[in-house]
Protein backbone atom coordinates (compact mmCIF):
# COMPACT_ATOMS: atom_id res chain seq x y z
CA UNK A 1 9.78 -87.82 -105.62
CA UNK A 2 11.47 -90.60 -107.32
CA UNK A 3 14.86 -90.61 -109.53
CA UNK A 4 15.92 -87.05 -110.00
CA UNK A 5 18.25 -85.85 -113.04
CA UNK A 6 21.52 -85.16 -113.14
CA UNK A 7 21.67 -82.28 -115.56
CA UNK A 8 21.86 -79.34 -114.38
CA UNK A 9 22.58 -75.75 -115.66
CA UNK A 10 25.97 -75.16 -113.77
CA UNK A 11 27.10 -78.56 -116.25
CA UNK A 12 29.42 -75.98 -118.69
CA UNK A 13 30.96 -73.86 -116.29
CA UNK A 14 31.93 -76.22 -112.99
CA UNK A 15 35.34 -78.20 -113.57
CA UNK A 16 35.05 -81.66 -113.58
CA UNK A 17 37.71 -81.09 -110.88
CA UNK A 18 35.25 -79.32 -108.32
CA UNK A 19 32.22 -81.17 -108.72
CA UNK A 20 34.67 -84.14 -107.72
CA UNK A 21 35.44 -81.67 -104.82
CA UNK A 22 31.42 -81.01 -103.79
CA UNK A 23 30.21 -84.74 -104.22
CA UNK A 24 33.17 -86.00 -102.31
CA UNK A 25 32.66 -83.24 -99.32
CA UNK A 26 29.26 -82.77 -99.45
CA UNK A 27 27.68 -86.24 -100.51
CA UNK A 28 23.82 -87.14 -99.24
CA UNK A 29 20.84 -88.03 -101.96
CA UNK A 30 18.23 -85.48 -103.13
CA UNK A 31 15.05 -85.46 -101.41
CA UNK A 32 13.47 -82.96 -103.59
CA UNK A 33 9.84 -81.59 -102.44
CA UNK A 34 9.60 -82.24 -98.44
CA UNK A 35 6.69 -82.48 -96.12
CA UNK A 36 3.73 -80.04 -96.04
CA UNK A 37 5.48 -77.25 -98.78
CA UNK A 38 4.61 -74.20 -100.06
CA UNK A 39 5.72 -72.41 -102.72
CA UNK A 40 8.03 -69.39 -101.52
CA UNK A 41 8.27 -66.78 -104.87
CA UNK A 42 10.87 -64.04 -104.30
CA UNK A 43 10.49 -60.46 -106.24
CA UNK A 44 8.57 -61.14 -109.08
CA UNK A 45 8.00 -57.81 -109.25
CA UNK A 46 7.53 -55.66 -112.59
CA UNK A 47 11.11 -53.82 -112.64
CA UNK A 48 13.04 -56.90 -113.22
CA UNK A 49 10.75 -57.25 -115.94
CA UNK A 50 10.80 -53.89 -116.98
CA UNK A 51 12.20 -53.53 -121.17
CA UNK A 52 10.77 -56.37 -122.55
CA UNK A 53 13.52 -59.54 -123.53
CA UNK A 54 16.39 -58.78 -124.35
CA UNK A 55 19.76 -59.05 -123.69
CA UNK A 56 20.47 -57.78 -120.13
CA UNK A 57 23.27 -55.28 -121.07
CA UNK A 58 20.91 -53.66 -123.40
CA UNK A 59 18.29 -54.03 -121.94
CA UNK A 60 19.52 -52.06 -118.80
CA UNK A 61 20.95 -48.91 -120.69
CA UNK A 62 17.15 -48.01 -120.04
CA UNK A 63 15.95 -49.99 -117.66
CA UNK A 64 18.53 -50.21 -114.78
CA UNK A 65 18.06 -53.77 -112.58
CA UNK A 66 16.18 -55.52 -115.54
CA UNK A 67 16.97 -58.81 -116.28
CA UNK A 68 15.98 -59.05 -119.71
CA UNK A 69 16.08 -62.33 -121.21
CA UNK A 70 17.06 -63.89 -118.15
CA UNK A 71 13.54 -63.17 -116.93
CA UNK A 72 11.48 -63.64 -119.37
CA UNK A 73 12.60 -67.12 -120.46
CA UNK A 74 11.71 -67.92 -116.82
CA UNK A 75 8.03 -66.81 -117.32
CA UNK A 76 6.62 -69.95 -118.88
CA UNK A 77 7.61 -72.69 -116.60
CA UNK A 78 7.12 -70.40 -113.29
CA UNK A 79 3.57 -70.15 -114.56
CA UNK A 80 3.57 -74.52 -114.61
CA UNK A 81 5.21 -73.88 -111.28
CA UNK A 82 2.31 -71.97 -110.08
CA UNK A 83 0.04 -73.67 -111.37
CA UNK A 84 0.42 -76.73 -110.12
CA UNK A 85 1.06 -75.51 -106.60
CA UNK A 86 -2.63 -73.88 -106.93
CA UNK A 87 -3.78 -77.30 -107.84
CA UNK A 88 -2.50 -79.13 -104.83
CA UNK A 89 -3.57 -76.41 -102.94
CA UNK A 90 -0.37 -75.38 -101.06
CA UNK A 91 0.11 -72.00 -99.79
CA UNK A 92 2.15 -69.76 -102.04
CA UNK A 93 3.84 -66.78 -100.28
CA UNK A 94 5.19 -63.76 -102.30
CA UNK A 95 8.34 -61.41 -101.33
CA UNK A 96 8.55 -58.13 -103.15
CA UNK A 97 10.86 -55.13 -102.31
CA UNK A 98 9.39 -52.51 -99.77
CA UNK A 99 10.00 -48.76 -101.56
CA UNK A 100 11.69 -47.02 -99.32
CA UNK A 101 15.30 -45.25 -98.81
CA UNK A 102 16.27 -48.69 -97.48
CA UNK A 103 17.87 -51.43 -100.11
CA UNK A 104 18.28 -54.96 -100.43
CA UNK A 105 21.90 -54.50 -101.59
CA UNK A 106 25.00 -51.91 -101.79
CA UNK A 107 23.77 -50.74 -105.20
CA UNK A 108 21.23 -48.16 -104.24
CA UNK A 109 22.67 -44.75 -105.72
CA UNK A 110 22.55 -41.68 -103.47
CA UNK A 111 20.00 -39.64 -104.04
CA UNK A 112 18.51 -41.85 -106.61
CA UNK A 113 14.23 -41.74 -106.31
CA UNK A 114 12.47 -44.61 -104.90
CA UNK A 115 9.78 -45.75 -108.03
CA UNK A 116 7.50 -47.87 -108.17
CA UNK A 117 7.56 -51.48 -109.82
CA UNK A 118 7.47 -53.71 -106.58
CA UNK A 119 3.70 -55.04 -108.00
CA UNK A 120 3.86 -58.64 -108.76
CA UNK A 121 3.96 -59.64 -112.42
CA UNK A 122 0.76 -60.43 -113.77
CA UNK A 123 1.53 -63.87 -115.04
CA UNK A 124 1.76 -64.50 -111.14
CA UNK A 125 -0.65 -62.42 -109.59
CA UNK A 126 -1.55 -63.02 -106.11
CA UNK A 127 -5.10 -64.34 -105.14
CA UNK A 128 -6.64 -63.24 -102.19
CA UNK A 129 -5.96 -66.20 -99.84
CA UNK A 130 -2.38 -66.15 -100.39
CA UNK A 131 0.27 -64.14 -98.66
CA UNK A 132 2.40 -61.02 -99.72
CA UNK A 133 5.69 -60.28 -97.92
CA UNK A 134 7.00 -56.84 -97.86
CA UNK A 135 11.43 -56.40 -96.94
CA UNK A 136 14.05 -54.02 -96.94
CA UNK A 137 16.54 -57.09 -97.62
CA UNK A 138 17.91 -59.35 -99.24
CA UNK A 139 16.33 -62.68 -96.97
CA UNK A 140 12.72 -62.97 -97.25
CA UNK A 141 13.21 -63.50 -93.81
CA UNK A 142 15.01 -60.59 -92.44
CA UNK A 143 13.00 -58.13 -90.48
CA UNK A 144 9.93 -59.71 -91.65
CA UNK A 145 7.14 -62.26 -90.21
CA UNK A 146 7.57 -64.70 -92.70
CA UNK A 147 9.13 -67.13 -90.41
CA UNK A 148 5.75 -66.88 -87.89
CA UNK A 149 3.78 -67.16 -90.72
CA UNK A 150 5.11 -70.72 -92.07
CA UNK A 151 5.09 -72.14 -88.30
CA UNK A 152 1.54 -71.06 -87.65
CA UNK A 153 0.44 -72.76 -91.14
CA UNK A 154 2.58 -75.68 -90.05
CA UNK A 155 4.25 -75.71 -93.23
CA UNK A 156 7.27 -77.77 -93.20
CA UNK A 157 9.59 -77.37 -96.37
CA UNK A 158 9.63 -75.07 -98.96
CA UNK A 159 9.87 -74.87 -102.63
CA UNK A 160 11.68 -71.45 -104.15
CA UNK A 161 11.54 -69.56 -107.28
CA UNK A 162 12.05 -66.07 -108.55
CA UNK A 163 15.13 -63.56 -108.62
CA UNK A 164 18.32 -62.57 -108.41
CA UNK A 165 19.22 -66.58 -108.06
CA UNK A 166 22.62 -64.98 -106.53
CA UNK A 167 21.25 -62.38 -104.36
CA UNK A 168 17.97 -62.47 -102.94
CA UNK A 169 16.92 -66.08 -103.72
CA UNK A 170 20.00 -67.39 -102.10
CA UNK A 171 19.95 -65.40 -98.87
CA UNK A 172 16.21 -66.63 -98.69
CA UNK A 173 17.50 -70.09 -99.26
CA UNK A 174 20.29 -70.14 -96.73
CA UNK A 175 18.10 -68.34 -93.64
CA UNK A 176 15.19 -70.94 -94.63
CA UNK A 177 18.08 -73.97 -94.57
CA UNK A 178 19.41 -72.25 -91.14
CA UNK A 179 15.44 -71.96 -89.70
CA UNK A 180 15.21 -76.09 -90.37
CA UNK A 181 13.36 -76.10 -93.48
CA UNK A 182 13.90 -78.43 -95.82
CA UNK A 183 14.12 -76.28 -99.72
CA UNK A 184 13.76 -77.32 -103.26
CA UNK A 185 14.76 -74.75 -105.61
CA UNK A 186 13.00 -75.03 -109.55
CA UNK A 187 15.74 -74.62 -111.88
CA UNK A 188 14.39 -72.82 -114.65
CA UNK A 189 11.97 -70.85 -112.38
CA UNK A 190 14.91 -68.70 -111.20
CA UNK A 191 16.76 -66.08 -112.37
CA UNK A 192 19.71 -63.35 -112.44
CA UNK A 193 21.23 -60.57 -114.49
CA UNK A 194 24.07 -62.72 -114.68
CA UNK A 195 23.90 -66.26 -116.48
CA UNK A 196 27.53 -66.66 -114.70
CA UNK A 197 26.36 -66.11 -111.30
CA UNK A 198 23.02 -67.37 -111.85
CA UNK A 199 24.92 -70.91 -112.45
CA UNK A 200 27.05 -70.43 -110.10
CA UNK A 201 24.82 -70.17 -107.32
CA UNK A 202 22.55 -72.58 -108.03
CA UNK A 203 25.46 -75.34 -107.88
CA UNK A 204 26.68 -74.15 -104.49
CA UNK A 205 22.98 -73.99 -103.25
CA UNK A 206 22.34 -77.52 -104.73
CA UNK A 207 25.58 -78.77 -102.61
CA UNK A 208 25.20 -76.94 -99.43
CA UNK A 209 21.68 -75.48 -98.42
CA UNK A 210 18.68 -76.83 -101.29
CA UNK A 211 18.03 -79.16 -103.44
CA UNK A 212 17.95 -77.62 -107.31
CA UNK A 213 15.57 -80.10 -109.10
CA UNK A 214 13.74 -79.35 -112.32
CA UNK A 215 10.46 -77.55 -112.25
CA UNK A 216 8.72 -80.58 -114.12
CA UNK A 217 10.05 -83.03 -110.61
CA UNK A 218 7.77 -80.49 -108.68
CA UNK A 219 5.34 -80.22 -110.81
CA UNK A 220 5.02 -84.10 -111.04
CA UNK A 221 5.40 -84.42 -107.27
CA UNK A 222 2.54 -81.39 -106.49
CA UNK A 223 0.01 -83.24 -108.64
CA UNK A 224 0.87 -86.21 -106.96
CA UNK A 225 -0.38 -84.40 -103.92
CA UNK A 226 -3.37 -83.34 -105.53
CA UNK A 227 -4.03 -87.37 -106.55
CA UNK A 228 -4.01 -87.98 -102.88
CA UNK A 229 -5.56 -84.90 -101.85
CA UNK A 230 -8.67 -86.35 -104.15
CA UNK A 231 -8.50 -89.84 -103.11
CA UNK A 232 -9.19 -88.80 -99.41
């Protein structure tokens, strides 16, 4: 994929100290998209959308689990994402959360009623030839046969997008790392309820299990697939 930037979100909140720390510990060069991707899109689903924009604490007086502003900004260039992964013609794979009594995380509320709002977002709706995953947790992997799925496709690597960058993106990220995929995470095509943990996150992720690139590097290197993909 070339030179990759530097810049990255995390910039204004990670000490000069620890980033010193990270490239010392964890130094190797960013590979970006691997071999034979797809596009891996976890929960984005209409709740998190649910409100409009706005600012998250707002937002969820209302709307409880919204992420306001934090999701909608991420609507445009998830769309380029998508876009160009249907033009090189990679799979694209969905998560979304299964309603049931069972949660992805400790927040659940006793007694509080399972609704509805696990459908995907229009902006990304699913075609028929691609592949929805339904889970109870956080991993896209967990109790699910994702992992069957990408072996008997032969994919190889993965690129990532979608929500909570801190919760259920980066368990999806870690159990893809620890099944031997390589990962490329889109910067601006994730998102979290919190813009501190949402950083934070994505610079750990970058320095242990991914590499966080920006979505135009992915889009650039899918259409370079599709230039080869025609030239055959």
């Amino acid at each position: 994929m070339g030179t990759f930037r530097t810049d990255h979100c995390w910039d204004d909140i990670i000490p000069s100290e620890e980033r010193e720390i990270y490239s010392s510990f964890f130094p190797r060069d960013v590979k970006g998209l691997g071999p034979k991707p797809a596009l891996l899109a976890i929960d984005l689903y209409k709740k998190v959308y649910a409100g409009g924009s706005g600012p998250v604490v707002e937002i969820n007086r209302k709307h409880r689990g919204a992420c306001g502003d934090q999701a909608w900004n991420a609507i445009a260039p998830t769309v380029k994402l998508f876009e160009a992964a249907r033009r090189a013609g990679i799979p694209i794979i969905y998560t979304t959360g299964n309603p049931s009594a069972v949660s992805a995380t400790n927040r659940q509320r006793s007694g509080e009623k399972v609704g509805d709002g696990y459908e995907i977002k229009e902006e990304f709706a699913p075609q028929p030839e691609d592949l929805m995953i339904r889970k109870e947790r956080a991993s896209g992997f967990f109790g699910t046969p994702l992992f069957a799925h990408l072996k008997q496709r032969g994919i190889e690597s993965l690129i990532l997008c979608g929500e909570s960058t801190s919760g259920c993106l980066r368990a999806s990220v870690i159990d893809a790392f620890s099944y031997g995929f390589p990962v490329a995470v889109a910067e601006e095509c994730c998102f979290d309820r919190s813009v501190l943990s949402h950083k934070v996150a994505l610079f750990d992720l970058h320095h242990k299990y991914a590499d966080v690139v920006h979505v135009e590097e992915i889009t650039s290197a899918l259409d370079g697939l599709t230039g080869r993909a025609a030239a055959e």
